[in-house]
Protein backbone atom coordinates (compact mmCIF):
# COMPACT_ATOMS: atom_id res chain seq x y z
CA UNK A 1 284.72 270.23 159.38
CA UNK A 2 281.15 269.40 159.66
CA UNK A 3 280.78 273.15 157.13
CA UNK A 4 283.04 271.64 154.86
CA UNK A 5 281.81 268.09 154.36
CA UNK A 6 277.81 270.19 153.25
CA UNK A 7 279.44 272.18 150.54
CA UNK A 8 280.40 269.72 148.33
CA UNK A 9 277.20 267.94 149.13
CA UNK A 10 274.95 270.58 148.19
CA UNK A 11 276.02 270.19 143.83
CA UNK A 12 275.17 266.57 143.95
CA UNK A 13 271.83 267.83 146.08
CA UNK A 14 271.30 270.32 142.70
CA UNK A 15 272.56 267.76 139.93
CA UNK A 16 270.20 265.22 142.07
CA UNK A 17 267.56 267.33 141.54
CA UNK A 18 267.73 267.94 138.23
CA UNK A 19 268.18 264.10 137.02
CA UNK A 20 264.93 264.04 139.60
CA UNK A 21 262.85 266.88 137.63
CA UNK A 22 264.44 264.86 134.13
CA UNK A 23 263.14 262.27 134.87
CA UNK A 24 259.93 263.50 136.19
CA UNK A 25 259.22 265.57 133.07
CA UNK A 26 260.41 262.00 130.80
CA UNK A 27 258.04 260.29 133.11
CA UNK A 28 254.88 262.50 131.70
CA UNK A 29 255.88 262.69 128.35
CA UNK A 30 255.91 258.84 128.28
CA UNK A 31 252.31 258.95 129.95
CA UNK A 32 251.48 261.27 127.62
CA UNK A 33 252.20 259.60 124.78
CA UNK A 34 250.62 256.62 126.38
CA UNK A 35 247.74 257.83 127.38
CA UNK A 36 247.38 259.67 123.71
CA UNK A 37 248.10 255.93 122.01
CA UNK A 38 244.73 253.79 122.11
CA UNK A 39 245.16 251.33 124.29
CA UNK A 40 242.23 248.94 122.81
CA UNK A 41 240.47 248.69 119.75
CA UNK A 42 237.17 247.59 119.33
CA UNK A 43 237.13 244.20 117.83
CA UNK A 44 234.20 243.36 115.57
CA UNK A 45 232.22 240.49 117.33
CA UNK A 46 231.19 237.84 114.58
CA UNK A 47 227.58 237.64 113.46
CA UNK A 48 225.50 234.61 115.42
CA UNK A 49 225.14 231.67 113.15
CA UNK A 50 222.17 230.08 113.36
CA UNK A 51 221.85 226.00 113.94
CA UNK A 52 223.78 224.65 110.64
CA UNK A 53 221.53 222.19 108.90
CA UNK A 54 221.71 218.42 109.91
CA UNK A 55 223.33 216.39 106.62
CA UNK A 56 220.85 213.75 105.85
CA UNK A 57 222.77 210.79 105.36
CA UNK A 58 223.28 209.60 101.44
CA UNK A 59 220.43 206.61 101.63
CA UNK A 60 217.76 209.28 103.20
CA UNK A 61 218.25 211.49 99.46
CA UNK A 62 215.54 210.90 96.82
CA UNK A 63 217.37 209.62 94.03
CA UNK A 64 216.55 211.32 90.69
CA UNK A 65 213.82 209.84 88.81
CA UNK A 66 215.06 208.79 85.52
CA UNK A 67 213.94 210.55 82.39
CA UNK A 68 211.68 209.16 80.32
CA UNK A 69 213.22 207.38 76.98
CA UNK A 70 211.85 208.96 73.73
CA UNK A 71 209.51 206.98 71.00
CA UNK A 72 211.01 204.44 68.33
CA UNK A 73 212.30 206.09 65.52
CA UNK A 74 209.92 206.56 62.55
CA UNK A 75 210.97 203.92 60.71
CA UNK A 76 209.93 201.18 62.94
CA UNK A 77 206.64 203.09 63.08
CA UNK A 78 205.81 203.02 59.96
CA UNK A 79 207.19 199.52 59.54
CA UNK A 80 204.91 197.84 62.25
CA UNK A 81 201.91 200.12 60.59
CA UNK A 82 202.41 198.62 57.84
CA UNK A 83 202.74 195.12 58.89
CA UNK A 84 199.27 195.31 60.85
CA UNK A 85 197.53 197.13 57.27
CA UNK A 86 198.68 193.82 56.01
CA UNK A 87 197.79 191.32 58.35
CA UNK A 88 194.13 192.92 58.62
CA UNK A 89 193.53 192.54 54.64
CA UNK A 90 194.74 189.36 55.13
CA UNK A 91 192.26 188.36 57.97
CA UNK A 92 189.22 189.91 56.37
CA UNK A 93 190.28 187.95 53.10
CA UNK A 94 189.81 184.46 55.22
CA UNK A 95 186.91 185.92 57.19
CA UNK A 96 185.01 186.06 54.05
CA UNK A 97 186.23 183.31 52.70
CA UNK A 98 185.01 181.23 55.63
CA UNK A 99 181.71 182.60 55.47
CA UNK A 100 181.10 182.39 51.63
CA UNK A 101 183.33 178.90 51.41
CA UNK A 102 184.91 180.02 48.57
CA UNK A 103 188.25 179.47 47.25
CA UNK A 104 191.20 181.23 48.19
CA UNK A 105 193.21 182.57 45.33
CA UNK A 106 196.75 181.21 44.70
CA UNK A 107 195.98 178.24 47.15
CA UNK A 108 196.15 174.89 45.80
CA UNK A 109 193.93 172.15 46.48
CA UNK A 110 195.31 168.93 48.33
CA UNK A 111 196.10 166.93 51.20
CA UNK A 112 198.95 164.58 53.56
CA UNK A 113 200.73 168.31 54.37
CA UNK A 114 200.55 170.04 51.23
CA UNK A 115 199.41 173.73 50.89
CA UNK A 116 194.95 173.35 51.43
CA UNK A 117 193.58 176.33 52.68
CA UNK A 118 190.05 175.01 52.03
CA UNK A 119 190.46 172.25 54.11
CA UNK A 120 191.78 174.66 57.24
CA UNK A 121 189.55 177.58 57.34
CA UNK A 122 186.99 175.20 57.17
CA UNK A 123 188.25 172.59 59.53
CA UNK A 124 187.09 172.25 63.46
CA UNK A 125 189.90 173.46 64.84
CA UNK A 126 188.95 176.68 62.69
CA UNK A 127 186.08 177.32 65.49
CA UNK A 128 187.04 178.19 68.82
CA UNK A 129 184.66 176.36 71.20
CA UNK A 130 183.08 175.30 67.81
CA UNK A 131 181.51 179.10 68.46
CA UNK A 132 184.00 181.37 66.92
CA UNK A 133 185.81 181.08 63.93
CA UNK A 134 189.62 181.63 64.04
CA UNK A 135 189.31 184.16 61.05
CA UNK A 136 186.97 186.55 63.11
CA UNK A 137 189.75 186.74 66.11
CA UNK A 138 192.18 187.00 64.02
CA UNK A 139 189.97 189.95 62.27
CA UNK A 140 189.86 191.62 65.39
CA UNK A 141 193.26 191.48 66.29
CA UNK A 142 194.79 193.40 63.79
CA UNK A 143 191.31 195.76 64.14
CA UNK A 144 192.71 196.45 67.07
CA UNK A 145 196.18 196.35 66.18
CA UNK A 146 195.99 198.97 63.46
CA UNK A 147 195.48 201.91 65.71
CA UNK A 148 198.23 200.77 68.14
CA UNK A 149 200.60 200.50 65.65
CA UNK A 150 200.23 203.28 64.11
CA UNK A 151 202.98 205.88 64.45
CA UNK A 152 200.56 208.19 66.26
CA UNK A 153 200.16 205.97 68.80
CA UNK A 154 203.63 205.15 68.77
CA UNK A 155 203.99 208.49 69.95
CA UNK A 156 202.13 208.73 72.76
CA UNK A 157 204.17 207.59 75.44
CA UNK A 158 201.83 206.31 78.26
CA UNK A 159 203.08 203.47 80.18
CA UNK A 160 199.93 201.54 79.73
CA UNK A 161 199.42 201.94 76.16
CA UNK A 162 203.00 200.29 75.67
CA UNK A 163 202.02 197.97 77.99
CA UNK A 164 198.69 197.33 76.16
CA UNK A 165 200.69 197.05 72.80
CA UNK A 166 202.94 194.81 74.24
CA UNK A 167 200.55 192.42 75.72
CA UNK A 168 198.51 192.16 72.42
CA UNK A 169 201.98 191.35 70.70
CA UNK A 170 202.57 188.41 73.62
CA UNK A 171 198.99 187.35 72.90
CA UNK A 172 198.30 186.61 69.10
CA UNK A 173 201.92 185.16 69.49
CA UNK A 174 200.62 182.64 71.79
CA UNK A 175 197.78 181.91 70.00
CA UNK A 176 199.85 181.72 66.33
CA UNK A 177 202.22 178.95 67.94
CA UNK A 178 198.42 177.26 68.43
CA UNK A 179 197.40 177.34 65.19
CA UNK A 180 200.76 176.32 63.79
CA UNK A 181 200.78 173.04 66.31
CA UNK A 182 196.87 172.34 64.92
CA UNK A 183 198.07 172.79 60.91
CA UNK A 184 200.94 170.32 61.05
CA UNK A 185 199.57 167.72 63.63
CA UNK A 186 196.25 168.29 64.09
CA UNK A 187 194.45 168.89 60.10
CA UNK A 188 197.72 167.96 58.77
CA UNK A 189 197.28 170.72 56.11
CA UNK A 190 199.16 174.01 55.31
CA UNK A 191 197.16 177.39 54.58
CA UNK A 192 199.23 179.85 53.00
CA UNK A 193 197.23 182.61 53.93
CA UNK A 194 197.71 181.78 57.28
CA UNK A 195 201.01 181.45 57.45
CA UNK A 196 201.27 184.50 56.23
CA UNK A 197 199.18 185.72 58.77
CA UNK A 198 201.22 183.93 61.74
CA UNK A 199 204.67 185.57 59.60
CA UNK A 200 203.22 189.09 60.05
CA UNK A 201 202.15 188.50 64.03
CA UNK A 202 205.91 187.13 64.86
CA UNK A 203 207.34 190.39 63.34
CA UNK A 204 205.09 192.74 64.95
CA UNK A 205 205.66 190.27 68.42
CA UNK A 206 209.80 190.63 68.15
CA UNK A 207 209.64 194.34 67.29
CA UNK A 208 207.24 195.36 70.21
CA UNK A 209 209.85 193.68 72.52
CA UNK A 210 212.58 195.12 71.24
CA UNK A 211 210.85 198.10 71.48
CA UNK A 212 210.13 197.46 74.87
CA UNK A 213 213.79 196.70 75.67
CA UNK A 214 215.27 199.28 74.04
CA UNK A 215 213.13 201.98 74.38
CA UNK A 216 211.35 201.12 77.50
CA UNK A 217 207.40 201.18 78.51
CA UNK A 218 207.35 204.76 78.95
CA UNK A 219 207.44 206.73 82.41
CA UNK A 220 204.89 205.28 85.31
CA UNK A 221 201.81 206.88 85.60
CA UNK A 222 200.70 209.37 88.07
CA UNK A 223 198.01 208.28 90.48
């Protein structure tokens, strides 16, 4: 009995076996393969960043100096030329006729507020500090205000030549409302030449500040 129970036993023992040495041989071929398929890769490390730049904040930015307005256009150069040609003929006209008391043409002769340029340019207010007479500043004046006017000038855009013009403008201004105040309350007489004269300086005065508003002074200086 005990014969007969190992027989049968001894096929499964075999067929055992073989599923064993199967599964063995599967066993390597799937290390195999394994072993054969990379298991890791070699991952590309990134590149060190250096310490990213701090962000000033928006206030701590220079702001973008503006750029500088160009000259007037020619026209107004040549215009305010022009007008200071005229007002220096003008004041060397009185200057000589103060000196040489004679009379100015195409003035009349009179008094109580008519037309008299006589009795101005030869009046005391005519003399500054009794000193000076009113024809020789305003002689110098437009001296001076030839070559500022001039277009060349006008070109030159330095922030203290326009400043320079401008001031001289703001100056015989002034001193024109004077001299207007002293004709019609002071010698009570009108000089023609001088009013043409204080004409010229107001035009030159309101285009220099228009100028200066539209065009601007220029760029600053350097130091």
């Amino acid at each position: 009995m005990a014969s007969s129970d190992a027989r049968p036993g001894r096929p499964g023992s075999a067929q055992g076996g073989r599923r064993a040495d199967g599964a063995t041989t599967r066993s390597a071929r799937t290390v195999a393969a394994v072993s054969a398929t990379p298991t890791s890769r070699r991952v590309a490390r990134p590149a060190a960043k250096g310490p990213e730049p701090e962000e000033q904040p928006e206030d701590a930015l220079p702001e973008p100096e503006p750029e500088p307005r160009s000259a007037p256009p020619a026209w107004l150069q040549v215009v305010t030329f022009v007008l200071a040609i005229v007002g220096l003929a003008i004041s060397a006209y009185e200057t000589y006729a103060h000196y040489n008391g004679n009379h100015l043409a195409g003035c009349p002769t009179g008094g109580g507020g008519t037309f008299n340029c006589s009795a101005v340019i030869t009046s005391s207010q005519s003399m500054v500090f009794g000193v000076v007479p009113v024809a020789i500043l305003g002689l110098a004046f437009y001296l001076a205000a030839v070559p500022l006017f001039s277009p060349w000038l006008w070109q030159v855009r330095l922030r203290w030549l326009n400043q320079l013009r401008l001031a001289a403008a703001i100056t015989g201004m002034g001193f024109v409302v004077y001299l207007i105040y002293a004709e019609l309350y002071q010698i009570r007489d009108i000089c023609e030449y001088c009013t043409g004269v204080h004409a010229v300086t107001f035009l030159l005065f309101a285009i220099t500040v228009f100028s200066a508003a539209i065009w601007g002074l220029g760029a600053k200086d350097e130091a």
